[in-house]
C-alpha atoms as a PDB file:
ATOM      1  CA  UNK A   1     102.465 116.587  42.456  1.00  0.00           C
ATOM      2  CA  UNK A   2      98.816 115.731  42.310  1.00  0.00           C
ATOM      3  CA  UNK A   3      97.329 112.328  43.652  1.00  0.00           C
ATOM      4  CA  UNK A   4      93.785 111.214  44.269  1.00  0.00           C
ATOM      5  CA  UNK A   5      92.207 107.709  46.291  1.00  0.00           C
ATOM      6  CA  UNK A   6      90.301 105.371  44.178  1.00  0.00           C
ATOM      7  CA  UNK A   7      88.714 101.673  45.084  1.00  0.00           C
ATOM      8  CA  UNK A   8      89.200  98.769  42.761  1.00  0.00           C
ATOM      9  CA  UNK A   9      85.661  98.265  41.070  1.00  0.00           C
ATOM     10  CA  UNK A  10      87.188  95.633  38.491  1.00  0.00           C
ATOM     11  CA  UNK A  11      85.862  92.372  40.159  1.00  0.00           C
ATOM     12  CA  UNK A  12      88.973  90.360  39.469  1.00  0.00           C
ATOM     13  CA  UNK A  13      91.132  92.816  40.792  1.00  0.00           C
ATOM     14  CA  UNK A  14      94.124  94.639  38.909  1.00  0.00           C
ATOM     15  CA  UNK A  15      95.020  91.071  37.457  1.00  0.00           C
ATOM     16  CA  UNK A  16      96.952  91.043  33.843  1.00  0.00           C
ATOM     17  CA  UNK A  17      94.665  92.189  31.809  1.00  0.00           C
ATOM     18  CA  UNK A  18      93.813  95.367  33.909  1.00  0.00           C
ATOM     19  CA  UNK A  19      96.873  95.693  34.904  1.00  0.00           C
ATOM     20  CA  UNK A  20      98.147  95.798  31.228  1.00  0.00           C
ATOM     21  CA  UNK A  21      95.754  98.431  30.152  1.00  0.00           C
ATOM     22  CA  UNK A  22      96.731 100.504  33.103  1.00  0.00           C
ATOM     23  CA  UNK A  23     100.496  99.988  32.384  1.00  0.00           C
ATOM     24  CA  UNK A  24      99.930 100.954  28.736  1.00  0.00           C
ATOM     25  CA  UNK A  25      97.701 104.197  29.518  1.00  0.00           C
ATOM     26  CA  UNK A  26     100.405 105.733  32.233  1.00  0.00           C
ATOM     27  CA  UNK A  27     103.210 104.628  29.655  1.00  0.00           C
ATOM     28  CA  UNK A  28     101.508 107.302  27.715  1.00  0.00           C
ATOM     29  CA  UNK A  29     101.483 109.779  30.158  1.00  0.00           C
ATOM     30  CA  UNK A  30     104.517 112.102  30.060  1.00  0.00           C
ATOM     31  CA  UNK A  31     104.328 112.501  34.252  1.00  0.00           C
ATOM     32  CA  UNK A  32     105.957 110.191  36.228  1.00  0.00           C
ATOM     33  CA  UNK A  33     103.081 108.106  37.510  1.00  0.00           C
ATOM     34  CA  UNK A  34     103.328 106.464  41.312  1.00  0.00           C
ATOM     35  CA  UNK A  35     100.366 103.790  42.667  1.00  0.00           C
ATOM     36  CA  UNK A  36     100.540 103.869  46.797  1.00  0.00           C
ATOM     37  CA  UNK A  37      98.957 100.732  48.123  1.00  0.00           C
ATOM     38  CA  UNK A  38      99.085 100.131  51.723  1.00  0.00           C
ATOM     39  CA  UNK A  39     102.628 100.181  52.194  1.00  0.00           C
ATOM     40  CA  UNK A  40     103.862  99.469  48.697  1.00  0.00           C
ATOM     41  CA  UNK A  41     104.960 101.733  46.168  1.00  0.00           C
ATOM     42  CA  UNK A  42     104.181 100.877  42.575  1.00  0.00           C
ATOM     43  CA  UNK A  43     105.952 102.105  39.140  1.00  0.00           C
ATOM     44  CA  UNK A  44     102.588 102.333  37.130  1.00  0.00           C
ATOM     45  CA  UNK A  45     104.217 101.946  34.009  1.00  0.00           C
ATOM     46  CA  UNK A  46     105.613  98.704  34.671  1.00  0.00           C
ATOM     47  CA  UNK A  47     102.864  95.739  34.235  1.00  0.00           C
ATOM     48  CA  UNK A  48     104.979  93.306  36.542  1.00  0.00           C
ATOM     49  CA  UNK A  49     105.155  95.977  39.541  1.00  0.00           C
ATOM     50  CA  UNK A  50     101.201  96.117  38.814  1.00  0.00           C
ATOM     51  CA  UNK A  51     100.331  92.723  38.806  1.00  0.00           C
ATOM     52  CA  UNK A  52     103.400  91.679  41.547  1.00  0.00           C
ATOM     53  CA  UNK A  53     101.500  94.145  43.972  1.00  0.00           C
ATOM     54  CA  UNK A  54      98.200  91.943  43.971  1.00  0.00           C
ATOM     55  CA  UNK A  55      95.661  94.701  44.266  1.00  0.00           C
ATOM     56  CA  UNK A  56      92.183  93.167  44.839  1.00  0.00           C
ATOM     57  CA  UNK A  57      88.844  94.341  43.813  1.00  0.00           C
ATOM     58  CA  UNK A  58      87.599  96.548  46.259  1.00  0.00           C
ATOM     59  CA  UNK A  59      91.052  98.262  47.395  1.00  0.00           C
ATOM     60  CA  UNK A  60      91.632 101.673  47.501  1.00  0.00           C
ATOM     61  CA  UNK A  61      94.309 102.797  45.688  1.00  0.00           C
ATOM     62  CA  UNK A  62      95.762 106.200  45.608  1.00  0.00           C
ATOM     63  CA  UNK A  63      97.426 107.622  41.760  1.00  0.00           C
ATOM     64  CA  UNK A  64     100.320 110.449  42.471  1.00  0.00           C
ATOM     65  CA  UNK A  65     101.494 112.103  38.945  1.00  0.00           C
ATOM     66  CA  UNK A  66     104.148 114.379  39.053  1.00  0.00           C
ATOM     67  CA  UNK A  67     105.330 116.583  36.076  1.00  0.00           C
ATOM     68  CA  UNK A  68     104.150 118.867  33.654  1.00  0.00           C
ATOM     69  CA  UNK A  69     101.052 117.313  32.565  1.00  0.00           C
ATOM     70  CA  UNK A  70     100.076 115.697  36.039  1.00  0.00           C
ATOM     71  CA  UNK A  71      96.675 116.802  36.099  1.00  0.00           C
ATOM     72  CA  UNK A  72      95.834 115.737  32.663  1.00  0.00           C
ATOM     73  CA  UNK A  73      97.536 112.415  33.481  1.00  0.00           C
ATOM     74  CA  UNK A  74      95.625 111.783  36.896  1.00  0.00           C
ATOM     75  CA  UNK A  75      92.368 112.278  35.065  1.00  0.00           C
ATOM     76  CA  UNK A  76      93.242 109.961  32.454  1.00  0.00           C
ATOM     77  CA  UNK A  77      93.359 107.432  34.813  1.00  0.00           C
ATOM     78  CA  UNK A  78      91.149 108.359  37.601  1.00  0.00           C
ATOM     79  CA  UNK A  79      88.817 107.866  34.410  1.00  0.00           C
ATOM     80  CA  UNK A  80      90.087 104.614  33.483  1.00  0.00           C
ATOM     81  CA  UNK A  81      90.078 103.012  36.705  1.00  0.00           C
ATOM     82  CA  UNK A  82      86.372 104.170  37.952  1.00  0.00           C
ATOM     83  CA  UNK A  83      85.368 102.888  34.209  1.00  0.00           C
ATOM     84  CA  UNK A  84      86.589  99.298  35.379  1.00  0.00           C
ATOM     85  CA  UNK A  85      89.268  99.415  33.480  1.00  0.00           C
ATOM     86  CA  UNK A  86      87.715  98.237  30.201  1.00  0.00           C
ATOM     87  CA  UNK A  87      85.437  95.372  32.320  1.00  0.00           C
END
């Protein structure tokens, strides 16, 4: 297992559409893909755990991939999310 903390920079938050592109881009990932915030834990392949979660811009988030291409996974999205997820 491999994680990392991000913040939110995506100034409405992880809202539908962000929340869809971040859904979409850990469906691809073949690691099983885990978003801690605060207290919750999110399925990040499921847009209605993303979005039901109500992560705010400005939150830090941490990504936990686990399986055999974790580390390629948690870059992929590390990248996406400090990009703003396509702002």
């Amino acid at each position: 297992m491999v994680s990392q903390k991000f913040i939110i920079k995506n100034e409405s938050g992880l809202h539908a559409r962000p929340a869809a592109v971040m859904a979409k881009a850990a469906g691809k990932c073949r690691s099983e893909v885990i978003i801690r915030y605060g207290e919750k834990t999110i399925q990040a392949k499921s847009i209605l755990n993303i979005m039901a979660a109500a992560i705010k811009s400005g939150s830090e988030i941490e990504i936990q991939c686990t399986g055999e291409t974790e580390e390629a996974d948690l870059k992929t999205l590390g990248e996406l999310i400090e990009s703003g997820l396509g702002e």
